[in-house]
C-alpha atoms as a PDB file:
ATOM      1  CA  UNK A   1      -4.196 -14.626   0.255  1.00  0.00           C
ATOM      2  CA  UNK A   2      -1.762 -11.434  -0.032  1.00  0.00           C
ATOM      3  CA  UNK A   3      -1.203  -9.869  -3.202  1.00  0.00           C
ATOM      4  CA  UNK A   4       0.580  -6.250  -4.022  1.00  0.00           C
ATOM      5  CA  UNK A   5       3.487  -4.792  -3.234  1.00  0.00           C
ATOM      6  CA  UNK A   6       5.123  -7.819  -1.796  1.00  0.00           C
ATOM      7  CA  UNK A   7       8.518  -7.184  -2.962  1.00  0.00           C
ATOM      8  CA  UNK A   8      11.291 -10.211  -1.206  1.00  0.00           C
ATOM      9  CA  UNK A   9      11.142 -12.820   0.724  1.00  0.00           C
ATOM     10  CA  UNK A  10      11.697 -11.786   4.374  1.00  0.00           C
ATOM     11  CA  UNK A  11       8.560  -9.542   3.549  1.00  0.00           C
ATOM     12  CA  UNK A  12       6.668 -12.525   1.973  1.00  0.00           C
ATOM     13  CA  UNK A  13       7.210 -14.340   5.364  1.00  0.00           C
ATOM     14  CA  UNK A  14       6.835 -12.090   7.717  1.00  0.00           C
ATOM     15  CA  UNK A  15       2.991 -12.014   6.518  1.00  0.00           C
ATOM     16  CA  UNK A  16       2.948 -15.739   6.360  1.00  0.00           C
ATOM     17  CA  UNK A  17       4.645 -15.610  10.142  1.00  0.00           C
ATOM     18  CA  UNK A  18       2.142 -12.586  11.539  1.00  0.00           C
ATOM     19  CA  UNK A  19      -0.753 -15.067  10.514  1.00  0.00           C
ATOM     20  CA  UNK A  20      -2.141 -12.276   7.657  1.00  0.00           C
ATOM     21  CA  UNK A  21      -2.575 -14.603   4.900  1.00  0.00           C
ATOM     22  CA  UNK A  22      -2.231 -18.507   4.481  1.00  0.00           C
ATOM     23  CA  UNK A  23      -0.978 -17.978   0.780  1.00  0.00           C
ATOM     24  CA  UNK A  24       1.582 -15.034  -0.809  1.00  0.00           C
ATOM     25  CA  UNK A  25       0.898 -13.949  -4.629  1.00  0.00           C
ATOM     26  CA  UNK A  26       3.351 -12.382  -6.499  1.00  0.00           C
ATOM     27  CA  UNK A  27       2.880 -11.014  -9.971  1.00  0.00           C
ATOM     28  CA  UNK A  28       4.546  -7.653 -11.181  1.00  0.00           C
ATOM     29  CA  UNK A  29       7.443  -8.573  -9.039  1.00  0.00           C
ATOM     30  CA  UNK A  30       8.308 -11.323 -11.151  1.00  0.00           C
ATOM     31  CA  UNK A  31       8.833  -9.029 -14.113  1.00  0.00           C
ATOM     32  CA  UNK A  32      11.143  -7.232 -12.081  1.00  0.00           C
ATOM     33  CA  UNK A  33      13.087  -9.929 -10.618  1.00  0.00           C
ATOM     34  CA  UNK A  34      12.548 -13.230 -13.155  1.00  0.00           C
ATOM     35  CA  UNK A  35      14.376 -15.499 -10.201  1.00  0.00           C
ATOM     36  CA  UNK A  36      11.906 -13.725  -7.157  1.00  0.00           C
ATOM     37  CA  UNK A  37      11.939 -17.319  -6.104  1.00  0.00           C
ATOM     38  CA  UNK A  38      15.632 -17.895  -5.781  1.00  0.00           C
ATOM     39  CA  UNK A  39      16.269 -14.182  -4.486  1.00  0.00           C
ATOM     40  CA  UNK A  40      14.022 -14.887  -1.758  1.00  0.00           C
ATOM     41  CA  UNK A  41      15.348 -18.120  -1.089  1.00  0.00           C
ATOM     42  CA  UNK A  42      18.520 -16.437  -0.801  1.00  0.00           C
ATOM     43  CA  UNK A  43      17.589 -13.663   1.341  1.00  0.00           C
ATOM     44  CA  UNK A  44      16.061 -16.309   4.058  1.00  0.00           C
ATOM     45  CA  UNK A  45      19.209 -18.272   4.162  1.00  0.00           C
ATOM     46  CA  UNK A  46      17.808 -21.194   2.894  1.00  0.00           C
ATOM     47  CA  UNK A  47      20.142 -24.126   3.316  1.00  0.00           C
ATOM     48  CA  UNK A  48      19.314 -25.336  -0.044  1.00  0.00           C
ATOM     49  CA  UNK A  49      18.074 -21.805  -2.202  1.00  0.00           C
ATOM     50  CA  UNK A  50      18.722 -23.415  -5.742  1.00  0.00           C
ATOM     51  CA  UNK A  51      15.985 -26.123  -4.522  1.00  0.00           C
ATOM     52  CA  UNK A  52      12.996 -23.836  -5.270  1.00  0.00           C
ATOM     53  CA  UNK A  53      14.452 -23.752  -8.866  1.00  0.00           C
ATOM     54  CA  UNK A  54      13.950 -26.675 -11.505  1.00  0.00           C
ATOM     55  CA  UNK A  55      16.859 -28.101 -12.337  1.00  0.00           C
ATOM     56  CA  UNK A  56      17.548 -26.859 -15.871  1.00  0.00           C
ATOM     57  CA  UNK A  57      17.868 -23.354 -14.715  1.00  0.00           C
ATOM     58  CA  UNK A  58      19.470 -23.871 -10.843  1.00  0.00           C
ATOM     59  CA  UNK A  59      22.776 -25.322 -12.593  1.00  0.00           C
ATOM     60  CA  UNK A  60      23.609 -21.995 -14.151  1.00  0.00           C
ATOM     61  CA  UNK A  61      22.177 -19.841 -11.297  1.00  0.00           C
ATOM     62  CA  UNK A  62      24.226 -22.002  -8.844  1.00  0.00           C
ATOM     63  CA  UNK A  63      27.587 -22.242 -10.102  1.00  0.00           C
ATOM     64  CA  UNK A  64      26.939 -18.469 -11.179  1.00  0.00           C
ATOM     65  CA  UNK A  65      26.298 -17.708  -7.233  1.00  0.00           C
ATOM     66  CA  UNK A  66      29.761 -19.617  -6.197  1.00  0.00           C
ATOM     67  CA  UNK A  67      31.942 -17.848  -9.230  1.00  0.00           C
ATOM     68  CA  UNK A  68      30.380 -14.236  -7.271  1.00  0.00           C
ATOM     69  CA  UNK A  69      31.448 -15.966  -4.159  1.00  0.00           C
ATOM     70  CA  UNK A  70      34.907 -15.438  -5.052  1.00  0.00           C
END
């Protein structure tokens, strides 16, 4: 497991990819960034980011995202 100073995504998975840990935690980032998950998500070009979201909070993120879109 990796824990500290993990702070998006693309770092998160590089560490998964280089074979340094099986498992990523995240702690104090999350008070930073509430929607780490979804930031992350977005940063690795998901093709489905608002997935790693439950439902009652992706609607607002997701239409949110589309309105910035614009």
């Amino acid at each position: 497991m990796a824990v500290g100073a993990i702070l998006d995504g693309p770092q998160a998975e590089a560490i998964l990819a280089e074979g340094h840990a099986d498992l990523i935690a995240i702690g104090r980032e999350l008070l930073v960034d509430p929607n780490w998950c979804l930031s992350a998500a977005l940063a690795l070009h998901s093709e489905q980011p608002f997935a790693v979201l439950p439902r009652a909070y992706s609607f607002y993120l997701e239409r949110r995202e589309k309105v910035l879109e614009r």
